[in-house]
C-alpha atoms as a PDB file:
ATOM      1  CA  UNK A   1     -16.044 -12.349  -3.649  1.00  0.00           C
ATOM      2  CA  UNK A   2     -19.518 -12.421  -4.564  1.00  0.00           C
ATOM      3  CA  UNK A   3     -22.842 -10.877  -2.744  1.00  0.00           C
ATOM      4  CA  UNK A   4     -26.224 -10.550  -3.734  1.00  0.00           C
ATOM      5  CA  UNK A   5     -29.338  -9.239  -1.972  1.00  0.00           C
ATOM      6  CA  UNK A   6     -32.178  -6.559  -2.392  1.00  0.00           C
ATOM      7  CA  UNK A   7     -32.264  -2.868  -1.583  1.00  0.00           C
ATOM      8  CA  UNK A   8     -34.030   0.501  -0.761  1.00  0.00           C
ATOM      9  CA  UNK A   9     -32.809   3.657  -2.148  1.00  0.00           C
ATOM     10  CA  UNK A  10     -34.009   7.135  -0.674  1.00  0.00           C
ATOM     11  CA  UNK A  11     -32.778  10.031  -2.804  1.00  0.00           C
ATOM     12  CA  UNK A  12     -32.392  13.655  -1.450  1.00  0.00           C
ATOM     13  CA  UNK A  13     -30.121  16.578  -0.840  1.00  0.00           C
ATOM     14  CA  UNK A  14     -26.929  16.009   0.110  1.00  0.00           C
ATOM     15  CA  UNK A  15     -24.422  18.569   0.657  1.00  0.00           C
ATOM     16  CA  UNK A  16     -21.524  16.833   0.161  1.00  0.00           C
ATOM     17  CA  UNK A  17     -21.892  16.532  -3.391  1.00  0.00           C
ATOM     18  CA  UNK A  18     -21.208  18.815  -5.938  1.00  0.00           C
ATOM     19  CA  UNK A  19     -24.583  18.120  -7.887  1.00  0.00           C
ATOM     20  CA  UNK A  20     -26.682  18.871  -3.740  1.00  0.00           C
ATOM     21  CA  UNK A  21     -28.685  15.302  -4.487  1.00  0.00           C
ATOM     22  CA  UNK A  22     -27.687  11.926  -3.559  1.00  0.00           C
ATOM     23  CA  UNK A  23     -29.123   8.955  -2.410  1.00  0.00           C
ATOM     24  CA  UNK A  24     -28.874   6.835   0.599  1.00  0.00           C
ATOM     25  CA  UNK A  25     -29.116   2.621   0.394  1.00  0.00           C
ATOM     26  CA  UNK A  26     -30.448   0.219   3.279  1.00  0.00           C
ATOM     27  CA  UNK A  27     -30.294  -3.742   2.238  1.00  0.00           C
ATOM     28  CA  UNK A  28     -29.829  -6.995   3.022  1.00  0.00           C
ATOM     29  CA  UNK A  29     -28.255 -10.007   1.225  1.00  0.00           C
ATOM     30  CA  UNK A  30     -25.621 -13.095   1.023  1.00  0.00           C
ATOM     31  CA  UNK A  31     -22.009 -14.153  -0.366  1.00  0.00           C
ATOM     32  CA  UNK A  32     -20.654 -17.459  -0.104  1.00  0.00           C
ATOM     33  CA  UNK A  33     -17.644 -15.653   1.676  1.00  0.00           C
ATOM     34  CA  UNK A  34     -19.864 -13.859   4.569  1.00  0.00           C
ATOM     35  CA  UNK A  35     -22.828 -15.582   4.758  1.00  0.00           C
ATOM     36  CA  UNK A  36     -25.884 -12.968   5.271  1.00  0.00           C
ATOM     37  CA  UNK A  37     -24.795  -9.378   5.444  1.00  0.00           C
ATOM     38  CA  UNK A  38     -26.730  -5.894   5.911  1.00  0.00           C
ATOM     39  CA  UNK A  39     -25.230  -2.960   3.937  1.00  0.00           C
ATOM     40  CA  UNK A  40     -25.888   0.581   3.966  1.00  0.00           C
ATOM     41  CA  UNK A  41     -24.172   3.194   1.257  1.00  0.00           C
ATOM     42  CA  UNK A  42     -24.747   6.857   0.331  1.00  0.00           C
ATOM     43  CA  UNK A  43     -23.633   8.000  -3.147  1.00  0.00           C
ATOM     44  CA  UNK A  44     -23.240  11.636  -5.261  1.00  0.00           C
ATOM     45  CA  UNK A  45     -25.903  11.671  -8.241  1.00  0.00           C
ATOM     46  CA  UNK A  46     -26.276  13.397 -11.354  1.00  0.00           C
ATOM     47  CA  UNK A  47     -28.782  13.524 -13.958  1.00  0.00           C
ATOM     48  CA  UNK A  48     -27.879  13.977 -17.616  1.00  0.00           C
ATOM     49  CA  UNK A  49     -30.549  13.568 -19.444  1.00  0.00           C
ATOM     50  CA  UNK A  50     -32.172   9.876 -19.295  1.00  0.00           C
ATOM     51  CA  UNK A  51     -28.971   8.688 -17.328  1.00  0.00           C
ATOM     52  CA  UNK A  52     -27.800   9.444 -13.658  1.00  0.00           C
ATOM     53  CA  UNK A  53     -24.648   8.899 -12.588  1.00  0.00           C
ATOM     54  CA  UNK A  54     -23.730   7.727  -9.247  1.00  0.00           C
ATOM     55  CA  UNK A  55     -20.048   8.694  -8.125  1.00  0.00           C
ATOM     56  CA  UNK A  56     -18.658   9.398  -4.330  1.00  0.00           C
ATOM     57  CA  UNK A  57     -20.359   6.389  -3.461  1.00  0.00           C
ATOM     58  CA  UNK A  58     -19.686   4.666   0.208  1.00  0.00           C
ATOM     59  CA  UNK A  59     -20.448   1.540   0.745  1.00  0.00           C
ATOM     60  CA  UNK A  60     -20.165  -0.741   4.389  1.00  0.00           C
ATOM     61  CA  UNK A  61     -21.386  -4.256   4.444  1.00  0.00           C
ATOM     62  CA  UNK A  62     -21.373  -5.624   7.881  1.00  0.00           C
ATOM     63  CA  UNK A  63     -21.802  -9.471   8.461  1.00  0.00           C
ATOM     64  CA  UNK A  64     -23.119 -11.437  10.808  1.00  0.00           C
ATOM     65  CA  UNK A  65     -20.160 -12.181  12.741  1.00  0.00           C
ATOM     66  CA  UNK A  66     -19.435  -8.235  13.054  1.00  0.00           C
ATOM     67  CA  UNK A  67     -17.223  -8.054  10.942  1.00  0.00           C
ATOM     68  CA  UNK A  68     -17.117  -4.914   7.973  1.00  0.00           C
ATOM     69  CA  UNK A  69     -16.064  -4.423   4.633  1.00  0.00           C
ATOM     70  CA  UNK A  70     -15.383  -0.693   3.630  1.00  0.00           C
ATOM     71  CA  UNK A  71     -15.657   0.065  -0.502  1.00  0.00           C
ATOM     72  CA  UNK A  72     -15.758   2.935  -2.563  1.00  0.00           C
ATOM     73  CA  UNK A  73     -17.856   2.985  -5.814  1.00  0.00           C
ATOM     74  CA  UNK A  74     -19.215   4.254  -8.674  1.00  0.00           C
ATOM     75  CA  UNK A  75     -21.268   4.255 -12.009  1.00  0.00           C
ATOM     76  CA  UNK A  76     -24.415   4.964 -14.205  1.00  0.00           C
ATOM     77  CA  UNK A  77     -28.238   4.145 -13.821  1.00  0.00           C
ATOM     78  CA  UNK A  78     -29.457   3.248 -17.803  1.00  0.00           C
ATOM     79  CA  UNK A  79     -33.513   3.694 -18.476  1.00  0.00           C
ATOM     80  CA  UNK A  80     -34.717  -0.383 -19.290  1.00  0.00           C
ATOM     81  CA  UNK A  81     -37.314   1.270 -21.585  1.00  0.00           C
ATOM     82  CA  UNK A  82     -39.309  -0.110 -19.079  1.00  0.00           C
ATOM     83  CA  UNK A  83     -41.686   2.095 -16.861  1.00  0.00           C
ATOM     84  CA  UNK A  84     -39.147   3.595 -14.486  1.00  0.00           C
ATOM     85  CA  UNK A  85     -36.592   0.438 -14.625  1.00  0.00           C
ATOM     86  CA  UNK A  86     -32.831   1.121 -14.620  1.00  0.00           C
ATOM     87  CA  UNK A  87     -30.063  -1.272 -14.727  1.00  0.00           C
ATOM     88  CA  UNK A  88     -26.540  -0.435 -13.450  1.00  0.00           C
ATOM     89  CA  UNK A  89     -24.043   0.456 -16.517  1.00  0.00           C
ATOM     90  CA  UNK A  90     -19.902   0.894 -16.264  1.00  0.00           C
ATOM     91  CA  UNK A  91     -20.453   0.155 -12.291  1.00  0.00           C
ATOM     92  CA  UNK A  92     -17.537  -0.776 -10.644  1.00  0.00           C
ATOM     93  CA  UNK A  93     -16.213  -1.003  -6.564  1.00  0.00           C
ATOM     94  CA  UNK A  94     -13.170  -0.620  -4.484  1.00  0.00           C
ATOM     95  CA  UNK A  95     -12.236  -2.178  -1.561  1.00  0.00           C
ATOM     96  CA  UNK A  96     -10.773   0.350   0.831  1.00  0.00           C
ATOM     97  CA  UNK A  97     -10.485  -2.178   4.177  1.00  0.00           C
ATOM     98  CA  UNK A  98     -13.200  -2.868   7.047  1.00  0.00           C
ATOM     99  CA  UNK A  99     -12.869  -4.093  10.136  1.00  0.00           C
ATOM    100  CA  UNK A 100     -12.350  -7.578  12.018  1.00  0.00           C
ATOM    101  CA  UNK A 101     -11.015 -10.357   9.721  1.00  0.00           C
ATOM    102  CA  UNK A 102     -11.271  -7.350   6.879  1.00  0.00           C
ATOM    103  CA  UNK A 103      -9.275  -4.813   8.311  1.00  0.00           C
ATOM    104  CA  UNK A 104      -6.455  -4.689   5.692  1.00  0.00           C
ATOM    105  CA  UNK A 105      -8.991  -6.072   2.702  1.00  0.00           C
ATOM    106  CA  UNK A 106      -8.074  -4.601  -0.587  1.00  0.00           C
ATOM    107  CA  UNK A 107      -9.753  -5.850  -4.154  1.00  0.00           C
ATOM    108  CA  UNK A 108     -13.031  -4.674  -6.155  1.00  0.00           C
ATOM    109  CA  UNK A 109     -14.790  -5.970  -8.981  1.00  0.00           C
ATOM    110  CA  UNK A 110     -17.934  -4.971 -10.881  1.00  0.00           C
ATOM    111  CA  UNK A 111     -21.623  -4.215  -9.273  1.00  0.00           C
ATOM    112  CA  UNK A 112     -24.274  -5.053 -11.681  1.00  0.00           C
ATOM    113  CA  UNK A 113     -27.951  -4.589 -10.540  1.00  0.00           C
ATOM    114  CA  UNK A 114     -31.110  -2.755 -10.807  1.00  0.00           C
ATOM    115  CA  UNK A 115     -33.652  -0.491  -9.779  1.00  0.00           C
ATOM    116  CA  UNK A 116     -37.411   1.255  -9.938  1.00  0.00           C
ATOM    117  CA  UNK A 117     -36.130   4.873  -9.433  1.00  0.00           C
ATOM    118  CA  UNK A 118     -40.445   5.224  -8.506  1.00  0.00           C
ATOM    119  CA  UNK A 119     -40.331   3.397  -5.482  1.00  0.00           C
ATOM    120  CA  UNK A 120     -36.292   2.754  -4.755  1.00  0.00           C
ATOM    121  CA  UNK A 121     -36.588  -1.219  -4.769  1.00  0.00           C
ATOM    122  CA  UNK A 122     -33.998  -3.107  -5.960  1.00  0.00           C
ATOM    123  CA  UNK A 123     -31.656  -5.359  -6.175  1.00  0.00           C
ATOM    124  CA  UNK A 124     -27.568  -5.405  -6.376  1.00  0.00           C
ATOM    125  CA  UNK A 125     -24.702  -7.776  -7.000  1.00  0.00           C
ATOM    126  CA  UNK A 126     -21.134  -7.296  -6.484  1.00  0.00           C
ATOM    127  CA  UNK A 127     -18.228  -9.633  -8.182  1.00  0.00           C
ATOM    128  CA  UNK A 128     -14.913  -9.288  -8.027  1.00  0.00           C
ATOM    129  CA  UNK A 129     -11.516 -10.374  -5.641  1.00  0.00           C
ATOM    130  CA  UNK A 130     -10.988  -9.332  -1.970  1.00  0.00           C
ATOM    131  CA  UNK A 131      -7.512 -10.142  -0.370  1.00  0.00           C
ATOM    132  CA  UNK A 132      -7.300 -10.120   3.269  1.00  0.00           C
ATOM    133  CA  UNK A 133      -5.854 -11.530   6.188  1.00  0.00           C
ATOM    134  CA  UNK A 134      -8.035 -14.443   8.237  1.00  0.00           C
ATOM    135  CA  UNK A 135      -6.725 -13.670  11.929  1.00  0.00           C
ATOM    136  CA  UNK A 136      -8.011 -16.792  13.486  1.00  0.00           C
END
């Protein structure tokens, strides 16, 4: 399983994480598996020092057939050096089911990607396996 596409972060308080601040994802993208997809995600963070670390993270990608994929992630944001550019470090994902044609889906893999904490834009790329069940 592979999908790419672009995203918006919005950080803020969140009260279901220990650390009171996470961040919540919007974004759009492709995989030669779904074809275009949407996803949306909300995640824990903590700063420690330069780094943050995501954790707690939810993720749904929905594609355009209607069908969802349900993951749980994880992993740290890395300063480029770079203005306010951070790559993803150590991120990995879990697939926990969905719906449709992914209702049972198991798997996960490694997210790699990248983001201007200043204004939230970026972009994200998960690789790994998904097994499932095609009910056709």
């Amino acid at each position: 399983m592979e999908i790419s596409g672009v995203l918006t972060e919005t950080p803020g308080p969140s009260l279901r994480c220990p650390s009171k601040f996470g961040g919540v994802i919007i974004g759009r993208g492709e995989g030669a598996l779904t074809g275009p997809v949407a996803f949306i995600s909300s995640d824990c963070i903590t700063q420690n020092g330069p780094l943050f670390t995501f954790s707690a993270g939810k993720l749904i990608v929905l594609t355009v057939a209607g069908d969802q994929i349900f993951a749980d992630y994880s992993g740290q944001f890395v300063p480029t050096g770079v203005g306010s550019n951070f790559v993803f470090s150590g991120a990995t994902f879990q697939v926990t089911g969905g719906t449709g044609k992914f209702s049972r889906a198991s798997g996960g893999g490694n997210m790699t990607g990248s983001e201007d904490i200043s204004t939230g834009q970026g972009t994200m790329k998960l690789s790994g396996r998904i097994n499932f069940k095609n009910r056709n």
